[in-house]
PDB file of N, CA and C in Angstrom:
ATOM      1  N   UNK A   1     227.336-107.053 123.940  1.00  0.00           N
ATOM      2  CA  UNK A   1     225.889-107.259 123.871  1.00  0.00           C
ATOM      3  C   UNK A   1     225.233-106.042 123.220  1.00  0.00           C
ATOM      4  N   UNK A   2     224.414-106.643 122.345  1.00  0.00           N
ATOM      5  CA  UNK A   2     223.830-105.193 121.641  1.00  0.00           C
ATOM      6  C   UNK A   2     222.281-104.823 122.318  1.00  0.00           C
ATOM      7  N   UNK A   3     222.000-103.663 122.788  1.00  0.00           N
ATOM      8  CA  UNK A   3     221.154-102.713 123.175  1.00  0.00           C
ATOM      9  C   UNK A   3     220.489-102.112 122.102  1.00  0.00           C
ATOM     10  N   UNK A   4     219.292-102.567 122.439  1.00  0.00           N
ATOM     11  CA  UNK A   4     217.896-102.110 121.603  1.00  0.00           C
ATOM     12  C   UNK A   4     217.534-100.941 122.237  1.00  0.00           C
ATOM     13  N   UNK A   5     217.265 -99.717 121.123  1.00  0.00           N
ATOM     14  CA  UNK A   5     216.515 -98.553 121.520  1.00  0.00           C
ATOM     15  C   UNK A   5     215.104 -98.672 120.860  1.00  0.00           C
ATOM     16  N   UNK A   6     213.893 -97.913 121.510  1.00  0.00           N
ATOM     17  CA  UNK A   6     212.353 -97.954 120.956  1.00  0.00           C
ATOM     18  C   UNK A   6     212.712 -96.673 120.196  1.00  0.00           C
ATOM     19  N   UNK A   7     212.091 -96.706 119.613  1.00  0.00           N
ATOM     20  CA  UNK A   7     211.495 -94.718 119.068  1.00  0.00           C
ATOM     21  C   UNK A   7     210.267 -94.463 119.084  1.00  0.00           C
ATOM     22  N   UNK A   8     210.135 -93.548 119.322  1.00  0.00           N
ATOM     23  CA  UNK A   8     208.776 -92.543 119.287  1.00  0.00           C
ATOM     24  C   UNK A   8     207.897 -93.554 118.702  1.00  0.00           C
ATOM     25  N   UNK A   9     208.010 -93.734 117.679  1.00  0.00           N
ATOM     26  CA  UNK A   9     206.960 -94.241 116.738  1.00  0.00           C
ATOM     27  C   UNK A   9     206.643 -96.194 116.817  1.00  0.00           C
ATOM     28  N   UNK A  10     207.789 -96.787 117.605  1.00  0.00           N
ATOM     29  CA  UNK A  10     207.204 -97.784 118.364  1.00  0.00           C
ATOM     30  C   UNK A  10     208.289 -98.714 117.538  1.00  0.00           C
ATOM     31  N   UNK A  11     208.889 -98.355 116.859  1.00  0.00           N
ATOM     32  CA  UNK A  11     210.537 -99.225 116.253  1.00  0.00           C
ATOM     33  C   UNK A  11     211.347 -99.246 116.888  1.00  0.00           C
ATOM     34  N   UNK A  12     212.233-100.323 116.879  1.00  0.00           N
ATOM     35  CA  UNK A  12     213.324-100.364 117.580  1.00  0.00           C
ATOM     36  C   UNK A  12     214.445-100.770 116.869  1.00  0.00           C
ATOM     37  N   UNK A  13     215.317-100.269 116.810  1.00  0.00           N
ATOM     38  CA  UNK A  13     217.179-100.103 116.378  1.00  0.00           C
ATOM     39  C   UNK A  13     217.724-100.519 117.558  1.00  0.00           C
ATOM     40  N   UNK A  14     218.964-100.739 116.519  1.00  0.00           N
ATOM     41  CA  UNK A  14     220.373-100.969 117.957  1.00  0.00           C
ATOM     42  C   UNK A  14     221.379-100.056 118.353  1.00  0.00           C
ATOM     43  N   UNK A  15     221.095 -99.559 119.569  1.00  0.00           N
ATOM     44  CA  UNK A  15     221.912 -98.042 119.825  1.00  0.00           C
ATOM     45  C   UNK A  15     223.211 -98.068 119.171  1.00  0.00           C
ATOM     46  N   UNK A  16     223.530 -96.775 118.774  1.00  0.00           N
ATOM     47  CA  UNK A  16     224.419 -96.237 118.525  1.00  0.00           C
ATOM     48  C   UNK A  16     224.776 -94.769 118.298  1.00  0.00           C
ATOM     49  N   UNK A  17     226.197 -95.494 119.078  1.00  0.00           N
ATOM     50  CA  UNK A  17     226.923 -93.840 119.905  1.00  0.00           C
ATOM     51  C   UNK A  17     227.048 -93.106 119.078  1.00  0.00           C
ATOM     52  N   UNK A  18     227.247 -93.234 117.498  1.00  0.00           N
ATOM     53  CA  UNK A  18     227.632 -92.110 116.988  1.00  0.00           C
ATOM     54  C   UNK A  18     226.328 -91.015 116.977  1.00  0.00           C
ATOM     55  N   UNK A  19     225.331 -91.524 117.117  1.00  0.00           N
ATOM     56  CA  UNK A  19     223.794 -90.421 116.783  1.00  0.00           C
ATOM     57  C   UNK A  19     223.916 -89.781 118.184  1.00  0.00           C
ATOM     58  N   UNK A  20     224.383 -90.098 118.947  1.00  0.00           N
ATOM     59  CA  UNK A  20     224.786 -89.154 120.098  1.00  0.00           C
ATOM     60  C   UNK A  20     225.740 -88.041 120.217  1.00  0.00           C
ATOM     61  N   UNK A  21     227.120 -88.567 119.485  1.00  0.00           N
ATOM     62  CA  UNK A  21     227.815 -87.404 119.133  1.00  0.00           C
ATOM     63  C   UNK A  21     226.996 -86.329 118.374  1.00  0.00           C
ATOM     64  N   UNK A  22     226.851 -87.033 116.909  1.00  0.00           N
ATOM     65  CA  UNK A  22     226.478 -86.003 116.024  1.00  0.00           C
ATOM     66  C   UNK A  22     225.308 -85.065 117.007  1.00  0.00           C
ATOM     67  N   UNK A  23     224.658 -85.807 117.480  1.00  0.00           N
ATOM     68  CA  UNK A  23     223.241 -84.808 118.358  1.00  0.00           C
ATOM     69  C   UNK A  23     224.183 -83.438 119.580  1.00  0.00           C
ATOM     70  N   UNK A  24     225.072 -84.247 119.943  1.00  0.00           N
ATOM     71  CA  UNK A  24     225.774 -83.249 120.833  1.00  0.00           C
ATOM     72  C   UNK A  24     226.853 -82.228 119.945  1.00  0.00           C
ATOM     73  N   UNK A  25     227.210 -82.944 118.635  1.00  0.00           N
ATOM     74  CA  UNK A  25     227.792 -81.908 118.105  1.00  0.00           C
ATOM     75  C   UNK A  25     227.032 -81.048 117.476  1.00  0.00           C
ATOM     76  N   UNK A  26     225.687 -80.998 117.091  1.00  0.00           N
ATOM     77  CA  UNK A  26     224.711 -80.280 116.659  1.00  0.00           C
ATOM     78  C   UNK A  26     224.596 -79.275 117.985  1.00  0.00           C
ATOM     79  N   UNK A  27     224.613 -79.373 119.103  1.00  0.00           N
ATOM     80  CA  UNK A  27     224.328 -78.269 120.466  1.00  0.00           C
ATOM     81  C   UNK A  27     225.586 -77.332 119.980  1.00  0.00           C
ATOM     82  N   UNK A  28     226.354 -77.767 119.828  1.00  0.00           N
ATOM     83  CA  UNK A  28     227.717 -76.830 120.076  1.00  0.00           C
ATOM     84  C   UNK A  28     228.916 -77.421 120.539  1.00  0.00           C
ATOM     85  N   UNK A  29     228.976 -78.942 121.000  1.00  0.00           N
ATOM     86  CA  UNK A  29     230.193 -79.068 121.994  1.00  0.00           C
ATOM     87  C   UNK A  29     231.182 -79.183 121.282  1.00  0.00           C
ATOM     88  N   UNK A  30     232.298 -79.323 121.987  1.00  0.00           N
ATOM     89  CA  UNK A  30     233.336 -79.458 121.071  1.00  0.00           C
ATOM     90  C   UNK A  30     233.108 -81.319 120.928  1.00  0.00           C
ATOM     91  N   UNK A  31     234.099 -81.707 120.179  1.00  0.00           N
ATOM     92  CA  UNK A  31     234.269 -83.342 119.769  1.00  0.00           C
ATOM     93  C   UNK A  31     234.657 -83.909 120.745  1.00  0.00           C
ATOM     94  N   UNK A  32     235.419 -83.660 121.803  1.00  0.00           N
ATOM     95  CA  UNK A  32     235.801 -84.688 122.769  1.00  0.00           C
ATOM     96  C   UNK A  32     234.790 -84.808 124.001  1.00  0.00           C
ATOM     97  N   UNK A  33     233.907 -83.134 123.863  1.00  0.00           N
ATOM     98  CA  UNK A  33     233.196 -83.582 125.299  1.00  0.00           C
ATOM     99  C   UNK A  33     231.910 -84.383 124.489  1.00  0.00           C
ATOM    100  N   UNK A  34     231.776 -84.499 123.400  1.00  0.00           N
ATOM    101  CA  UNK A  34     230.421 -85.087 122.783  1.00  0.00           C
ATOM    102  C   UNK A  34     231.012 -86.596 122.960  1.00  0.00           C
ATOM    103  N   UNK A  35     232.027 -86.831 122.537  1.00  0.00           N
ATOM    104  CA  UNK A  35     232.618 -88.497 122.872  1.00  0.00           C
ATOM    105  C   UNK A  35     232.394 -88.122 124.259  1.00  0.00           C
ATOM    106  N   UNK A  36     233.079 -88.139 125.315  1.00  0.00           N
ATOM    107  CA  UNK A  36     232.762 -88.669 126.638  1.00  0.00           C
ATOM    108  C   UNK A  36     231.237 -88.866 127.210  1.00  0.00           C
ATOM    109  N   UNK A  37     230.419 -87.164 126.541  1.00  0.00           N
ATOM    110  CA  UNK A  37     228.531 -88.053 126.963  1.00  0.00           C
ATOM    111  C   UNK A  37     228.564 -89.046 126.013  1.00  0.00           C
ATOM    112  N   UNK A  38     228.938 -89.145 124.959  1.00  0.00           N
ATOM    113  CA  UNK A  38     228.188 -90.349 124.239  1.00  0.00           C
ATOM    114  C   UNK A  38     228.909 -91.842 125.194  1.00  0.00           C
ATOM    115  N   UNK A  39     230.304 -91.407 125.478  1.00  0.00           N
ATOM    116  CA  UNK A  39     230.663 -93.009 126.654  1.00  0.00           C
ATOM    117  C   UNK A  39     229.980 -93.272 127.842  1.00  0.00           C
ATOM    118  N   UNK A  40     229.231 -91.958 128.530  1.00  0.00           N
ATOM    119  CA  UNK A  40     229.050 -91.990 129.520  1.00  0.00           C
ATOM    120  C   UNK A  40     227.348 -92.621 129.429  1.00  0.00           C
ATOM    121  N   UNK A  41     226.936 -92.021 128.315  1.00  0.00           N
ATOM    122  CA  UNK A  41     225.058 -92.439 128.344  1.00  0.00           C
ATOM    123  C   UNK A  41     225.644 -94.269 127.879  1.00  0.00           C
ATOM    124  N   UNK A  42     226.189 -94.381 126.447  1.00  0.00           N
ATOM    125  CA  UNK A  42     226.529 -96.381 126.322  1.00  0.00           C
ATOM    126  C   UNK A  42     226.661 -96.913 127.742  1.00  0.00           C
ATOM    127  N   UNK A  43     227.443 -96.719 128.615  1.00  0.00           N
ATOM    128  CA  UNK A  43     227.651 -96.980 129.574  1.00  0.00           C
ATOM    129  C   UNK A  43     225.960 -96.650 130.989  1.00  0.00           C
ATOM    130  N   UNK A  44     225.241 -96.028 130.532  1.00  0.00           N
ATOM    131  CA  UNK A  44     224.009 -96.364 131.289  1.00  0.00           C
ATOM    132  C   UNK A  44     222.687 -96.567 130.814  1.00  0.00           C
ATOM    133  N   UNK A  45     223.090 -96.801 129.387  1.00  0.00           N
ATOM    134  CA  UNK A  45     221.870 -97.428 128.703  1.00  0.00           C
ATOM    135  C   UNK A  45     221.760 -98.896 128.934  1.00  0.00           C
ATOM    136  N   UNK A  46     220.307 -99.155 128.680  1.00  0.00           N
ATOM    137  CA  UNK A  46     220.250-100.244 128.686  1.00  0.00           C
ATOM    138  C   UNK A  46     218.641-101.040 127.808  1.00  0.00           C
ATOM    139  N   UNK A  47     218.710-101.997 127.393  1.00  0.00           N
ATOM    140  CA  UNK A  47     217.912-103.153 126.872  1.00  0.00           C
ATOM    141  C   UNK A  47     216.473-102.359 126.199  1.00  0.00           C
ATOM    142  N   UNK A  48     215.882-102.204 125.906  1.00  0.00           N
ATOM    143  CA  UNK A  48     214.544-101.193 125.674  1.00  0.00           C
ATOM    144  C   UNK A  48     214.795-100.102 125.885  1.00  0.00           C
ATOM    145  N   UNK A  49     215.643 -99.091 126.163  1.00  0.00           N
ATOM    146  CA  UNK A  49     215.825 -97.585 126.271  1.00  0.00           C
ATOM    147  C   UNK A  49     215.251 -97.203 125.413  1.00  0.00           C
ATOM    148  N   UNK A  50     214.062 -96.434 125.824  1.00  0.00           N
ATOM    149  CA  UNK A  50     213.507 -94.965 124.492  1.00  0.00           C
ATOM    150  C   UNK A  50     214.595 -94.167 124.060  1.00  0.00           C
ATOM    151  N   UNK A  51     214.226 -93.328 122.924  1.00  0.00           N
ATOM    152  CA  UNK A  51     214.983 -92.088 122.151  1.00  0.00           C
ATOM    153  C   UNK A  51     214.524 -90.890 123.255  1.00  0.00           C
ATOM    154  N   UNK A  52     213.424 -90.745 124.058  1.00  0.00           N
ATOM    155  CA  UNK A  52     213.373 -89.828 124.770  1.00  0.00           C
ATOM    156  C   UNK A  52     213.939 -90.184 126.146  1.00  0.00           C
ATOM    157  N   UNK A  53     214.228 -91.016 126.604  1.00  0.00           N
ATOM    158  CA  UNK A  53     214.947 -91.252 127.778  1.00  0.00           C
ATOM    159  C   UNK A  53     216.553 -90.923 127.217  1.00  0.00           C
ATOM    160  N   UNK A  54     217.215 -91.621 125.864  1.00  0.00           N
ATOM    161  CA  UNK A  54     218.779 -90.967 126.022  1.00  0.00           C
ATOM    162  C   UNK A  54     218.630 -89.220 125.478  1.00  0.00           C
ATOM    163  N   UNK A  55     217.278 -89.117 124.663  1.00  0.00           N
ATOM    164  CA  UNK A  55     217.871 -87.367 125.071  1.00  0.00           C
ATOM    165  C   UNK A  55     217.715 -86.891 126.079  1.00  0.00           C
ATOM    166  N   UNK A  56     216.997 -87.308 127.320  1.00  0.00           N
ATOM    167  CA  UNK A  56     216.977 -86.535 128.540  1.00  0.00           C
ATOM    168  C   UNK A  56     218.421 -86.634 129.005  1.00  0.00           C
ATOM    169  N   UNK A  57     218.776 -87.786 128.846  1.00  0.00           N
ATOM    170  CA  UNK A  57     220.543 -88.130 129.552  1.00  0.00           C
ATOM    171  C   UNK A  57     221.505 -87.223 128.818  1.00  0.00           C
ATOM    172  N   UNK A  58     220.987 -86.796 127.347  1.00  0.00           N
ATOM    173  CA  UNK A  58     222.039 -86.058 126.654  1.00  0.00           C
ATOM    174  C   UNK A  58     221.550 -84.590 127.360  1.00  0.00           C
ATOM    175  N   UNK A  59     221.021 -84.359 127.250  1.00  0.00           N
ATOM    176  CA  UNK A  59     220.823 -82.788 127.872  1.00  0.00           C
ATOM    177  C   UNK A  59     221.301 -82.896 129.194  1.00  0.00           C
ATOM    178  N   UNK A  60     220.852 -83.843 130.346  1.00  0.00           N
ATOM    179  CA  UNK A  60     221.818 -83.486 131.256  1.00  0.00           C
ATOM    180  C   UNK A  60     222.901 -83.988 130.963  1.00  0.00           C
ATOM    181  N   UNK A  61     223.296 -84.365 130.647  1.00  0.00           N
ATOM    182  CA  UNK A  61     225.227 -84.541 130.237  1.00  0.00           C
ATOM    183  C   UNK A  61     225.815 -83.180 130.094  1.00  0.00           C
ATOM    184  N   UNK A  62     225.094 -82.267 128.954  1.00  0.00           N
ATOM    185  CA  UNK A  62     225.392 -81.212 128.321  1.00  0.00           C
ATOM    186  C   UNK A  62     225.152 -80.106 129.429  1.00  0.00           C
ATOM    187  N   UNK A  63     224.462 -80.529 130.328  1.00  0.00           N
ATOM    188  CA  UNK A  63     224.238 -79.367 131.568  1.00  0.00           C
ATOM    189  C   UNK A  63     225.429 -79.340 132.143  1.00  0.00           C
ATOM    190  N   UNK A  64     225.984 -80.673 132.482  1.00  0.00           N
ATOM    191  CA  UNK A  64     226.950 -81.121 133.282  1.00  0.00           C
ATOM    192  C   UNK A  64     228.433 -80.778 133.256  1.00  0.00           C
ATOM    193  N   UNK A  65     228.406 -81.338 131.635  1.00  0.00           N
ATOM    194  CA  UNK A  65     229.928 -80.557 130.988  1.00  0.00           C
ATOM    195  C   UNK A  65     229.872 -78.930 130.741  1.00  0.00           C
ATOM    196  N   UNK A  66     228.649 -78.265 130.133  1.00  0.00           N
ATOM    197  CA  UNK A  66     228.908 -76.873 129.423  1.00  0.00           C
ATOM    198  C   UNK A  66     228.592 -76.073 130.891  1.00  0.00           C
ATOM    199  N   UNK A  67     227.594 -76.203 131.233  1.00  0.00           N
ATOM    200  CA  UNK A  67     227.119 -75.261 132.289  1.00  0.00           C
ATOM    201  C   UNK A  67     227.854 -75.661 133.312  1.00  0.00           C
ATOM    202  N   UNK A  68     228.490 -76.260 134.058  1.00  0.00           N
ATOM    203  CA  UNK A  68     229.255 -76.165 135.033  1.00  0.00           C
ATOM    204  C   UNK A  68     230.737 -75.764 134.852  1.00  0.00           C
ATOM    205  N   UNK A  69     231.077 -75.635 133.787  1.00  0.00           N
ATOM    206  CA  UNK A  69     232.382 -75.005 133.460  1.00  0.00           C
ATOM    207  C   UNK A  69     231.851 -73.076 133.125  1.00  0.00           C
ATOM    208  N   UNK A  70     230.986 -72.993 133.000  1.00  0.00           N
ATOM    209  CA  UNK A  70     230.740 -71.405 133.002  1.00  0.00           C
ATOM    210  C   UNK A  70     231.023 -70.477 133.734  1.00  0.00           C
TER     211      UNK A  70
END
């Protein structure tokens, strides 16, 4: 089933994981922990999700994996 994201500006696309990697590989992570947030947010997105609701999920993801391994 494909999942519609809104954006900012009031458009909507059909999510996709890769703009999640690339966004997490833009922070710094390495490639595999950017695949697992990007499985872990697909896996709790859903139907109308904003672009600012999955970056809140990507930042805490990135709290989750980087900062707790510190």
């Amino acid at each position: 089933m494909a999942i519609i994201v809104v954006k900012r500006n009031g458009r909507v696309e059909l999510f996709d994981k890769n703009k999640i990697v690339k966004t997490c590989l833009r922070a710094g992570v390495s490639k595999d922990i950017a695949v697992k947030i990007a499985n872990e947010i697909e896996k709790r997105a859903y139907d109308g999700i904003t672009t600012d609701k999955i970056l809140s999920l990507i930042i805490e993801m990135l709290e989750k994996y980087v900062f707790s391994r510190a």
